[in-house]
C-alpha atoms as a PDB file:
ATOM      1  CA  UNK A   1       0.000   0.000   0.000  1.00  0.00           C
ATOM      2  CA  UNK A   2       1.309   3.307  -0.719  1.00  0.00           C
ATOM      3  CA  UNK A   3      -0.560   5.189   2.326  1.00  0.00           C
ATOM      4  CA  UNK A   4       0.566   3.496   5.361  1.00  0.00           C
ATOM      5  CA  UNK A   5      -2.378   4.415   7.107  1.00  0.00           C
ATOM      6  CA  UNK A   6      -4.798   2.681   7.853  1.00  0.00           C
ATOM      7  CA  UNK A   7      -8.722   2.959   7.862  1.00  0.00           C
ATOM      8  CA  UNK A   8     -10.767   0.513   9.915  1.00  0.00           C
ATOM      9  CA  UNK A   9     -14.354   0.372  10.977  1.00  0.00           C
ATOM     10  CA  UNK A  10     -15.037  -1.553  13.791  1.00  0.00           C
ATOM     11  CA  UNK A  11     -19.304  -2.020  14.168  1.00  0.00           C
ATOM     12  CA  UNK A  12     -20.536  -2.300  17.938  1.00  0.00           C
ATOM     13  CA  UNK A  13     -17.440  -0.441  19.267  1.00  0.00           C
ATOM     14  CA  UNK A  14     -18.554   1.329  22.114  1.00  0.00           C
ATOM     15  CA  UNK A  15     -17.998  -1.267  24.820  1.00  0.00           C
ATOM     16  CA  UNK A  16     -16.573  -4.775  25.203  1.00  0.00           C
ATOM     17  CA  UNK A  17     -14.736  -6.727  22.297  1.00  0.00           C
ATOM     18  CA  UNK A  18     -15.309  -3.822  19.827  1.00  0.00           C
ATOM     19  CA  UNK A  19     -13.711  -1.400  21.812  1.00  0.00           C
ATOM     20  CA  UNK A  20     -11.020  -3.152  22.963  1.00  0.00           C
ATOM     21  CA  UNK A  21     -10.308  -3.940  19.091  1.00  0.00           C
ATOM     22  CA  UNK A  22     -10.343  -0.292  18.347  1.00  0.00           C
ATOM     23  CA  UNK A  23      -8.293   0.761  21.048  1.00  0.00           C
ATOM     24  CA  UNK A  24      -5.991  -1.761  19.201  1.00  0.00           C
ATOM     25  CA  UNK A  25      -5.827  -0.628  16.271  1.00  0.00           C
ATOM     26  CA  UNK A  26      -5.962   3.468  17.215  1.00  0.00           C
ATOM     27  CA  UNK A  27      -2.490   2.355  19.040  1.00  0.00           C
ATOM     28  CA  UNK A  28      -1.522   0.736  15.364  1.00  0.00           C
ATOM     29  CA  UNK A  29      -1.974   4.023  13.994  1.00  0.00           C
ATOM     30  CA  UNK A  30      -4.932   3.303  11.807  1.00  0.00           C
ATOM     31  CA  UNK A  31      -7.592   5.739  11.492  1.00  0.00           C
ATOM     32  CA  UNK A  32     -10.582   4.207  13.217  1.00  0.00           C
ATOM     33  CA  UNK A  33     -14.813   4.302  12.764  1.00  0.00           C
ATOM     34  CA  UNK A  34     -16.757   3.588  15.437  1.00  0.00           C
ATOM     35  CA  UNK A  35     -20.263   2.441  15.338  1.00  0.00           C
ATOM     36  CA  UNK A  36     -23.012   1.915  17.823  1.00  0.00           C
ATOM     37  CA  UNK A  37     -26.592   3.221  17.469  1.00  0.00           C
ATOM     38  CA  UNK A  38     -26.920   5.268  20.102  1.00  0.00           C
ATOM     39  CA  UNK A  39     -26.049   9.275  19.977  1.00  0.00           C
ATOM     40  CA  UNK A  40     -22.665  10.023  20.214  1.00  0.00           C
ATOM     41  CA  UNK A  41     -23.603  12.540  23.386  1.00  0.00           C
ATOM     42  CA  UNK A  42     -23.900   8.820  25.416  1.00  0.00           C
ATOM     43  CA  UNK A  43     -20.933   7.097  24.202  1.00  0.00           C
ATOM     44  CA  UNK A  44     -18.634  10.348  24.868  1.00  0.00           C
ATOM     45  CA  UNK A  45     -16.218   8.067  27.023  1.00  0.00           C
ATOM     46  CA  UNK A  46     -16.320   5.155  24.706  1.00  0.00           C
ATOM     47  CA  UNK A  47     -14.348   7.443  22.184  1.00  0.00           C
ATOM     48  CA  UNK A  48     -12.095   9.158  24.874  1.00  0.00           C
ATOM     49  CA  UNK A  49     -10.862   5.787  25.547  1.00  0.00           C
ATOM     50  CA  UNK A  50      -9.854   4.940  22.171  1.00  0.00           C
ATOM     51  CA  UNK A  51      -7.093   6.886  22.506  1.00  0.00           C
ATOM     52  CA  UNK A  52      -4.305   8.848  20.130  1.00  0.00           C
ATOM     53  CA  UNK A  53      -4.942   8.914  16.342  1.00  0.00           C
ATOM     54  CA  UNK A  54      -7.896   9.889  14.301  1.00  0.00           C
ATOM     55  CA  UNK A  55     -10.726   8.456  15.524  1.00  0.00           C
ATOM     56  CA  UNK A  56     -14.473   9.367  14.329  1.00  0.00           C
ATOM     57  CA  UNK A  57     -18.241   8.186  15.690  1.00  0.00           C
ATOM     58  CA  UNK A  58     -21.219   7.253  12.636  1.00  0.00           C
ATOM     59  CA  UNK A  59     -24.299   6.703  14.538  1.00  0.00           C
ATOM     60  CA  UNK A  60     -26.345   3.547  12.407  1.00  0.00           C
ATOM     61  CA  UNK A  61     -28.776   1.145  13.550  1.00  0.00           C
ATOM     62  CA  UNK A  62     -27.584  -1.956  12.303  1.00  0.00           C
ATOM     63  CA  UNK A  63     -31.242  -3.530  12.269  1.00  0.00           C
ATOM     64  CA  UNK A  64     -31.924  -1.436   9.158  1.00  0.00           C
ATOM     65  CA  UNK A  65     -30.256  -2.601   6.067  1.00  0.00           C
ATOM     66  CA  UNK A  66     -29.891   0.756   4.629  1.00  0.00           C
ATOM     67  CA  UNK A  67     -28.167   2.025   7.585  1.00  0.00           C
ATOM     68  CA  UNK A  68     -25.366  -1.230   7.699  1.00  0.00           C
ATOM     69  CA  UNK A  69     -24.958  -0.219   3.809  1.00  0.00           C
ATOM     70  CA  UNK A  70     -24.656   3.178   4.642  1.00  0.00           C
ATOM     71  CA  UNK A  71     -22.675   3.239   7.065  1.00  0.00           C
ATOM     72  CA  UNK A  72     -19.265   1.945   4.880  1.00  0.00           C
ATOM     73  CA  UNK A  73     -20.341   4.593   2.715  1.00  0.00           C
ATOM     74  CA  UNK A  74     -20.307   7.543   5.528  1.00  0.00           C
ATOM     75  CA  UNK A  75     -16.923   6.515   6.424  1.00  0.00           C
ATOM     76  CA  UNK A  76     -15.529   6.320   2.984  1.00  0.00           C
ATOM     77  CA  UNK A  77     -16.795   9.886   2.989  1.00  0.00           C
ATOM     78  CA  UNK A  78     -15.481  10.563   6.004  1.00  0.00           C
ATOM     79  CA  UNK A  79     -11.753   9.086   5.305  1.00  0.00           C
ATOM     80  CA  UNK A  80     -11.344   8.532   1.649  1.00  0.00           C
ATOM     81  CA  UNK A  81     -11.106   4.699   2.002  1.00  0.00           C
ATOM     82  CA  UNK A  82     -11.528   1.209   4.046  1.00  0.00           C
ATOM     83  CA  UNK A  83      -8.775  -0.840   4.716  1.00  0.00           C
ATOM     84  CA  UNK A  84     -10.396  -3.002   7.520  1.00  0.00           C
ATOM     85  CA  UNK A  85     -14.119  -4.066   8.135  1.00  0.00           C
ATOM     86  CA  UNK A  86     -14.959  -5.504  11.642  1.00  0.00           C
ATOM     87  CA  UNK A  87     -18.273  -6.813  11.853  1.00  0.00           C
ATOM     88  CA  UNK A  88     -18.704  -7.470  15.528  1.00  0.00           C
ATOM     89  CA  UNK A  89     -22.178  -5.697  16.209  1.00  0.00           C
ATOM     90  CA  UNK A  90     -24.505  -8.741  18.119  1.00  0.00           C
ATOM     91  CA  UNK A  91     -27.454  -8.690  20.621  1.00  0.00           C
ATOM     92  CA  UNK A  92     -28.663 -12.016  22.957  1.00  0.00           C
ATOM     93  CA  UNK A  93     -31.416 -13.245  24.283  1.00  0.00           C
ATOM     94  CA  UNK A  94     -31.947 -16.517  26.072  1.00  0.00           C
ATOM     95  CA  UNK A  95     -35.443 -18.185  26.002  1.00  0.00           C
ATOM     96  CA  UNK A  96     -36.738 -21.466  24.963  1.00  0.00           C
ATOM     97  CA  UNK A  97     -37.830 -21.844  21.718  1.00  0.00           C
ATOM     98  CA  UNK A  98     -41.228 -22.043  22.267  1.00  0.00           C
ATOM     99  CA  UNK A  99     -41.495 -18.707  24.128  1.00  0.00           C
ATOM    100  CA  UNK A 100     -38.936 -17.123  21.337  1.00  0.00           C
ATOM    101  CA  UNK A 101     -40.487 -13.718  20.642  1.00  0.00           C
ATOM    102  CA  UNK A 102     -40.131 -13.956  16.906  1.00  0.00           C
ATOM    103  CA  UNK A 103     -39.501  -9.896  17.413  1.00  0.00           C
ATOM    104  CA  UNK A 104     -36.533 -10.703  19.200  1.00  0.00           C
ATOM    105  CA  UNK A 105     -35.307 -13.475  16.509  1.00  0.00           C
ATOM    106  CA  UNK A 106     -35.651 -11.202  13.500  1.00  0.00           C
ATOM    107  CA  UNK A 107     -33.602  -8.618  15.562  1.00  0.00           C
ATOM    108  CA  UNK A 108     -30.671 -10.499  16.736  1.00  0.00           C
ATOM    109  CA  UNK A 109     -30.751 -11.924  12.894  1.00  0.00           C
ATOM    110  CA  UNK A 110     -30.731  -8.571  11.530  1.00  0.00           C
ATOM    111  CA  UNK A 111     -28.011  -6.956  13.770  1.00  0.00           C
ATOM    112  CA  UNK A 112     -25.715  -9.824  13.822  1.00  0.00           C
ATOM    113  CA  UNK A 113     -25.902 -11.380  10.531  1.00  0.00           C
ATOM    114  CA  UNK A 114     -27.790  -9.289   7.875  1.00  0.00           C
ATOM    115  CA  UNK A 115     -25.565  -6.249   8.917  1.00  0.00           C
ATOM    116  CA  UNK A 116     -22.205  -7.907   8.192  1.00  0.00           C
ATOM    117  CA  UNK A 117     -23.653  -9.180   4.718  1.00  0.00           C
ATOM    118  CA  UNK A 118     -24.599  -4.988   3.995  1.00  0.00           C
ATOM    119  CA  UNK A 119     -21.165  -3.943   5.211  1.00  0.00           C
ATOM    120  CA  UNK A 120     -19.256  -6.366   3.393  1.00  0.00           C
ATOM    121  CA  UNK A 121     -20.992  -5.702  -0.031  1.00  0.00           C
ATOM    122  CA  UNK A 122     -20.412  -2.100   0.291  1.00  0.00           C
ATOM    123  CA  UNK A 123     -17.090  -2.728   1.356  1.00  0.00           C
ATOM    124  CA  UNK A 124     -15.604  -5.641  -0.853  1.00  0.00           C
ATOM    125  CA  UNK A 125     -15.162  -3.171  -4.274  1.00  0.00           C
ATOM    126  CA  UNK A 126     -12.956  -0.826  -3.152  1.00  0.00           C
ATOM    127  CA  UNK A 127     -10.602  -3.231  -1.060  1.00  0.00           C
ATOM    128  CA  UNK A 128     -10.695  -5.620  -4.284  1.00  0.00           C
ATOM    129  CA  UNK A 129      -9.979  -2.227  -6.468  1.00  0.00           C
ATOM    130  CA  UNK A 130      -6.891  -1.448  -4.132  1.00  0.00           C
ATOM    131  CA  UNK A 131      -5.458  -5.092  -3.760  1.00  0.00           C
ATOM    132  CA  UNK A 132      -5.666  -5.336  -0.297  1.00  0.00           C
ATOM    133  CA  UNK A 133      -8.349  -5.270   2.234  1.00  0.00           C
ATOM    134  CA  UNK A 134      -9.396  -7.526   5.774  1.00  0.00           C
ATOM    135  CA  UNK A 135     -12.328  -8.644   6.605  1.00  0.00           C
ATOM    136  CA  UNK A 136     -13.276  -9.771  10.227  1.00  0.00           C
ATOM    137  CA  UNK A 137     -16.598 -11.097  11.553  1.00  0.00           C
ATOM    138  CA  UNK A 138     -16.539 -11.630  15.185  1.00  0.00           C
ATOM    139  CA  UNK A 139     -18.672 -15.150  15.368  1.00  0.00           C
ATOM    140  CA  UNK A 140     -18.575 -16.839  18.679  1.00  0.00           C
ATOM    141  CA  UNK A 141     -17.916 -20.479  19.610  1.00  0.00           C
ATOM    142  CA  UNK A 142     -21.618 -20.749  19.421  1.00  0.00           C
ATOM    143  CA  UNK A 143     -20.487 -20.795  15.498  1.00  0.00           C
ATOM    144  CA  UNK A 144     -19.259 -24.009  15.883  1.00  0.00           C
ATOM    145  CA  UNK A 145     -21.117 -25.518  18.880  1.00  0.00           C
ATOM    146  CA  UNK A 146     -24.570 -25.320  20.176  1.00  0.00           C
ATOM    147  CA  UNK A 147     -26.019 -24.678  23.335  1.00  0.00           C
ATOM    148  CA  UNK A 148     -29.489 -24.410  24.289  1.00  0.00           C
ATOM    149  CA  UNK A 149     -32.037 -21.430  24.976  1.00  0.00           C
ATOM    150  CA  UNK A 150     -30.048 -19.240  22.757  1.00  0.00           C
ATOM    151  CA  UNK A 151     -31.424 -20.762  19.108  1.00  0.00           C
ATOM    152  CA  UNK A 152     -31.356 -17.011  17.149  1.00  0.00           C
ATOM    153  CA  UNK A 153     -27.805 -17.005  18.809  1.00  0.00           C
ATOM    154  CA  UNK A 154     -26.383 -19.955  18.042  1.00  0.00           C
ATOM    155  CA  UNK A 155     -28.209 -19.810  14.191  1.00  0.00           C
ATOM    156  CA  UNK A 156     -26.626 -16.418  13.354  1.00  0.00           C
ATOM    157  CA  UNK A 157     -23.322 -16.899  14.739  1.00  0.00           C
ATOM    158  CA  UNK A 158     -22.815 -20.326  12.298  1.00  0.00           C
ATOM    159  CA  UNK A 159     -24.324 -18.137   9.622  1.00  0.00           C
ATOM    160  CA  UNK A 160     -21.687 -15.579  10.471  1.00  0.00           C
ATOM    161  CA  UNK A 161     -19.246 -18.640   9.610  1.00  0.00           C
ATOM    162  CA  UNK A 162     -20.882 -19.500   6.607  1.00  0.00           C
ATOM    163  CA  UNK A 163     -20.767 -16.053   5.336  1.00  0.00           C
ATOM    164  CA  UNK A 164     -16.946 -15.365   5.914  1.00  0.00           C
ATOM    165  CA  UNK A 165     -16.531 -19.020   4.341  1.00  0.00           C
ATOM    166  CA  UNK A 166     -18.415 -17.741   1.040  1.00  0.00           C
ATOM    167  CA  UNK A 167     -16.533 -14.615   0.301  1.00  0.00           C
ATOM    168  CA  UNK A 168     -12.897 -15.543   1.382  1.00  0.00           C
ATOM    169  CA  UNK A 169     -13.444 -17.888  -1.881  1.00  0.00           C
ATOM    170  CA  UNK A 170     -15.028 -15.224  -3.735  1.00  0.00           C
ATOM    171  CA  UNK A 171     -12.282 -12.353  -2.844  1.00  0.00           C
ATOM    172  CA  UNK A 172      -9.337 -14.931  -2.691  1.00  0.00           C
ATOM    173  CA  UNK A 173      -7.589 -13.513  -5.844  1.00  0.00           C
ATOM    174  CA  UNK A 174      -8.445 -10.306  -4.637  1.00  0.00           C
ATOM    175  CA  UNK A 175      -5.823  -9.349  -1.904  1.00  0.00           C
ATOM    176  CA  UNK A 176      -8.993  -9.168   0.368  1.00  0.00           C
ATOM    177  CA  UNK A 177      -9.065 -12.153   3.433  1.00  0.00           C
ATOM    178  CA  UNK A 178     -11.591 -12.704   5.545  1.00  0.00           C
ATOM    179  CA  UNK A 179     -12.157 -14.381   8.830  1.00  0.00           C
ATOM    180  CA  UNK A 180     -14.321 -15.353  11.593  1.00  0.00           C
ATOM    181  CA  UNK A 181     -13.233 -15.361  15.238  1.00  0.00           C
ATOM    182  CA  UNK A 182     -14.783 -17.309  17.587  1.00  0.00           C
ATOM    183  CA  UNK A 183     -14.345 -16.645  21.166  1.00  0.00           C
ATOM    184  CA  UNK A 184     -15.940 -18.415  23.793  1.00  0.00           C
ATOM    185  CA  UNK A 185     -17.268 -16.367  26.481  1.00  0.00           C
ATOM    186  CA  UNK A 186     -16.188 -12.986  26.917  1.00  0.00           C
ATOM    187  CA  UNK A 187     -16.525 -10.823  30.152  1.00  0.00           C
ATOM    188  CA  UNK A 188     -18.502  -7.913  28.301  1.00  0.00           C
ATOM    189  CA  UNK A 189     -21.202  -6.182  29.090  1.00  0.00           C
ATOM    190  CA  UNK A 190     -23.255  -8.629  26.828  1.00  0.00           C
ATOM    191  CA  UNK A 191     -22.365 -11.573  28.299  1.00  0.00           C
ATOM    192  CA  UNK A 192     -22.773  -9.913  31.944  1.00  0.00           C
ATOM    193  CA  UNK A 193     -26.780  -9.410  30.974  1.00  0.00           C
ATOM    194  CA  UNK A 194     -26.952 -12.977  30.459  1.00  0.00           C
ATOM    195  CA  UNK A 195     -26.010 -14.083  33.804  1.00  0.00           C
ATOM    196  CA  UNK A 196     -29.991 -12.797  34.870  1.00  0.00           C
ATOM    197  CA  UNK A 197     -31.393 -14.366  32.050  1.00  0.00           C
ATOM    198  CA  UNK A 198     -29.871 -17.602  32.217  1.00  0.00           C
ATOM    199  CA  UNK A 199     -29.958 -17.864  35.988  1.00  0.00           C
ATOM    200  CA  UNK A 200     -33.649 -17.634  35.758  1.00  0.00           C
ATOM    201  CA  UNK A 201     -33.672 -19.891  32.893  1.00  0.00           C
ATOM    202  CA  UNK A 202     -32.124 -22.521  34.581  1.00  0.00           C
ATOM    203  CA  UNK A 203     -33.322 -21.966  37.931  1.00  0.00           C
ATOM    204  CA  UNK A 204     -30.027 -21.069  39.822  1.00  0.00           C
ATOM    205  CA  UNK A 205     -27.570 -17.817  41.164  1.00  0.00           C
ATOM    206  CA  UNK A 206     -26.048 -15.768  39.154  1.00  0.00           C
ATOM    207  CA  UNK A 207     -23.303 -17.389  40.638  1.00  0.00           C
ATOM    208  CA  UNK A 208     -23.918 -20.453  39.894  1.00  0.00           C
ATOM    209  CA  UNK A 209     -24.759 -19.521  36.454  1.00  0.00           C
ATOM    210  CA  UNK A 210     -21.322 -18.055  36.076  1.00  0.00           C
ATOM    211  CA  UNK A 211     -19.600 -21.437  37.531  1.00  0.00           C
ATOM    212  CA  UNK A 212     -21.680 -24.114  36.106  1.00  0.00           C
ATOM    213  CA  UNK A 213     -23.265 -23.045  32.631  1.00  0.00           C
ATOM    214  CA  UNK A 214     -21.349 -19.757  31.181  1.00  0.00           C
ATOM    215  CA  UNK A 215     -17.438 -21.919  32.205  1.00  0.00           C
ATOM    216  CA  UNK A 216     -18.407 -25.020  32.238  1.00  0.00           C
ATOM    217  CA  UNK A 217     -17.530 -25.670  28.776  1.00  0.00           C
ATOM    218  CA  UNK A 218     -14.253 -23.758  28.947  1.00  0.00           C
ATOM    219  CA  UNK A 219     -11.628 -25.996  30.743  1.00  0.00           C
ATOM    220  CA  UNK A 220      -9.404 -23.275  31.322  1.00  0.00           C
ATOM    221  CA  UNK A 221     -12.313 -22.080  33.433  1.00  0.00           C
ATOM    222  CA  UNK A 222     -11.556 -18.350  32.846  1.00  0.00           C
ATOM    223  CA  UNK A 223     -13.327 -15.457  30.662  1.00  0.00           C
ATOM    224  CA  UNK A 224     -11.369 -14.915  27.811  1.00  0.00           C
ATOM    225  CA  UNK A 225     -10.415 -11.109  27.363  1.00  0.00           C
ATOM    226  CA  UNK A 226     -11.969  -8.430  25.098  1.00  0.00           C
ATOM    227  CA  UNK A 227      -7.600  -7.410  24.888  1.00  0.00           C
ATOM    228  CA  UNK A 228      -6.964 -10.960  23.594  1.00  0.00           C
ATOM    229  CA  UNK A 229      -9.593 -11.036  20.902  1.00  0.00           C
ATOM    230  CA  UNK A 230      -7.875  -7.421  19.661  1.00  0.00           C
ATOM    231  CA  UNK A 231      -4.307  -9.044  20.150  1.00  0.00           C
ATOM    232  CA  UNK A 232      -5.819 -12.147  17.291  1.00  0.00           C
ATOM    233  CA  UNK A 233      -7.284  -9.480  15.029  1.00  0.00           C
ATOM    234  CA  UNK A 234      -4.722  -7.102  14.688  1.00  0.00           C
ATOM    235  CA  UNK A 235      -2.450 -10.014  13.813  1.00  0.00           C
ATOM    236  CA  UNK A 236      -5.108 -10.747  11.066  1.00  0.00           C
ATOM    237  CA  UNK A 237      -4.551  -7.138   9.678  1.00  0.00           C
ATOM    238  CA  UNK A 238      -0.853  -7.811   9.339  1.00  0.00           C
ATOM    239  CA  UNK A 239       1.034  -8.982   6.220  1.00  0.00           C
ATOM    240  CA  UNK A 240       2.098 -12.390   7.277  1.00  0.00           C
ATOM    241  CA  UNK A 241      -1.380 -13.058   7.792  1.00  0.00           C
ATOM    242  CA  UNK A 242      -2.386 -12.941   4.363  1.00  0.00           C
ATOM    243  CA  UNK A 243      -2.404 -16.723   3.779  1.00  0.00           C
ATOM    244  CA  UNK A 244      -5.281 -16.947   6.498  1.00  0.00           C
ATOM    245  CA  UNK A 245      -8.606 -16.633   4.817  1.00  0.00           C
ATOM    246  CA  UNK A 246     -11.845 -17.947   5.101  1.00  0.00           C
ATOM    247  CA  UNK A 247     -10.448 -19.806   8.823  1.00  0.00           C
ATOM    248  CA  UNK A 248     -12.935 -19.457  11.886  1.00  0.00           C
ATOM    249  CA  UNK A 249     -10.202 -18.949  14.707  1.00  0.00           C
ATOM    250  CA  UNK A 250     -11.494 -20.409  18.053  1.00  0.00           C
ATOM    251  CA  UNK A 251     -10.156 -18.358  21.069  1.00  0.00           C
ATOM    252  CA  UNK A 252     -12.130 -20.512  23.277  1.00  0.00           C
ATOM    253  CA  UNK A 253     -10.340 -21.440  26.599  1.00  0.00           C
ATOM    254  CA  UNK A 254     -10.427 -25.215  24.542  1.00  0.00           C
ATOM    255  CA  UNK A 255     -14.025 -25.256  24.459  1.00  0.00           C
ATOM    256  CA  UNK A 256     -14.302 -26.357  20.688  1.00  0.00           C
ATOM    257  CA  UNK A 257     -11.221 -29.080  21.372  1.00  0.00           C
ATOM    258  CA  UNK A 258     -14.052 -31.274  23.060  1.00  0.00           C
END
């Protein structure tokens, strides 16, 4: 590339693994977007935390597909190209099937898969045009595993997989790779509303929750980080990792080695 910097949009990037990625890859030097859909007044410390280096805030509800498609096109606006895509905007909800609010379904599909599909297809061209562009879908172990009560969840997240699988074949003469990572669980503020909902699911404490369903399948029996998720995608980003494409990276605790 002749401009070193540079420009990465990170989706959902006001708290947890987002944020930690951006704060990343503002310390990488890269010009960073970040995304949530609430007003930037509210996530004012969210982008003080980011850090040095040009950083920027695009309000978009990813729910709406015209937003998720517009919102590549505000930053391209805003910085005269995209280098990186993150696609790590997702919502939860735990419920059995049978008392799945459809509303609820349609959302978490829309926000977590449909999105990355609309930023990807506005962002492909111009990293195809340029030679050189990363893709990076945040998935989840529940990409490659199943648990139960979470059934939008768990369907998105291997869709998620399925999509990065499709266009690292389609962009893989393109200088363009793209990946899925799939943590296990993450202490984020996403994963810290589920301890309610599954502890009434399941009929125990939050602490028990936390000890015998969210862990239990991790045998390190420790959250993974929101830093160590950043540490595996900025190594994506880099040069020697352009041989990795179309890969769903578990950063699981061993979860996915059962």
């Amino acid at each position: 590339m002749q401009d070193s910097r540079r420009v990465a949009l990170v989706t959902g990037s006001t708290s947890g693994i987002g944020l930690a990625i951006a704060q990343k890859f503002a310390r990488m030097g890269y010009a960073v977007a970040l995304n949530s859909f609430e007003p930037e007044t509210e996530v004012a410390d969210a982008l003080v935390s980011v850090g040095s280096g040009e950083t920027r805030y695009f309000e978009a509800d990813l729910a709406d597909p015209e937003a998720a498609f517009g919102l590549v096109g505000a930053v391209i606006a805003a910085f005269g190209r995209l280098d990186v895509l993150v696609n790590n905007a997702g919502i939860q909800k735990v419920a059995a099937i049978e008392d799945f609010p459809p509303a609820d379904w349609d959302r978490i599909r829309a926000i977590s898969l449909d999105s990355a599909f609309h930023t990807i297809r506005a962002a492909l061209p111009g990293m195809a045009e340029r030679g050189w562009g990363r893709i990076i879908n945040i998935a989840s172990a529940h990409g490659l595993r199943a648990s139960p009560f979470k059934s939008a969840y768990v369907a998105t997240k291997h869709g998620v997989v399925g999509l990065t699988k499709t266009v690292a074949l389609e962009a893989a003469e393109k200088g363009v790779t793209v990946n899925a990572i799939c943590p296990g669980y993450v202490w984020t503020p996403l994963v810290a509303r589920q301890v309610a909902d599954q502890a009434r699911v399941h009929g125990m404490s939050e602490e028990e929750v936390i000890r015998k369903v969210m862990l239990a399948p991790q045998p390190t029996r420790r959250f993974v980080q929101p830093e160590e998720i950043a540490e595996l995608a900025a190594y994506l980003c880099g040069d020697m990792a352009r041989s990795i494409t179309g890969s769903a990276i578990s950063i699981d605790g061993g979860w996915t080695a059962r």
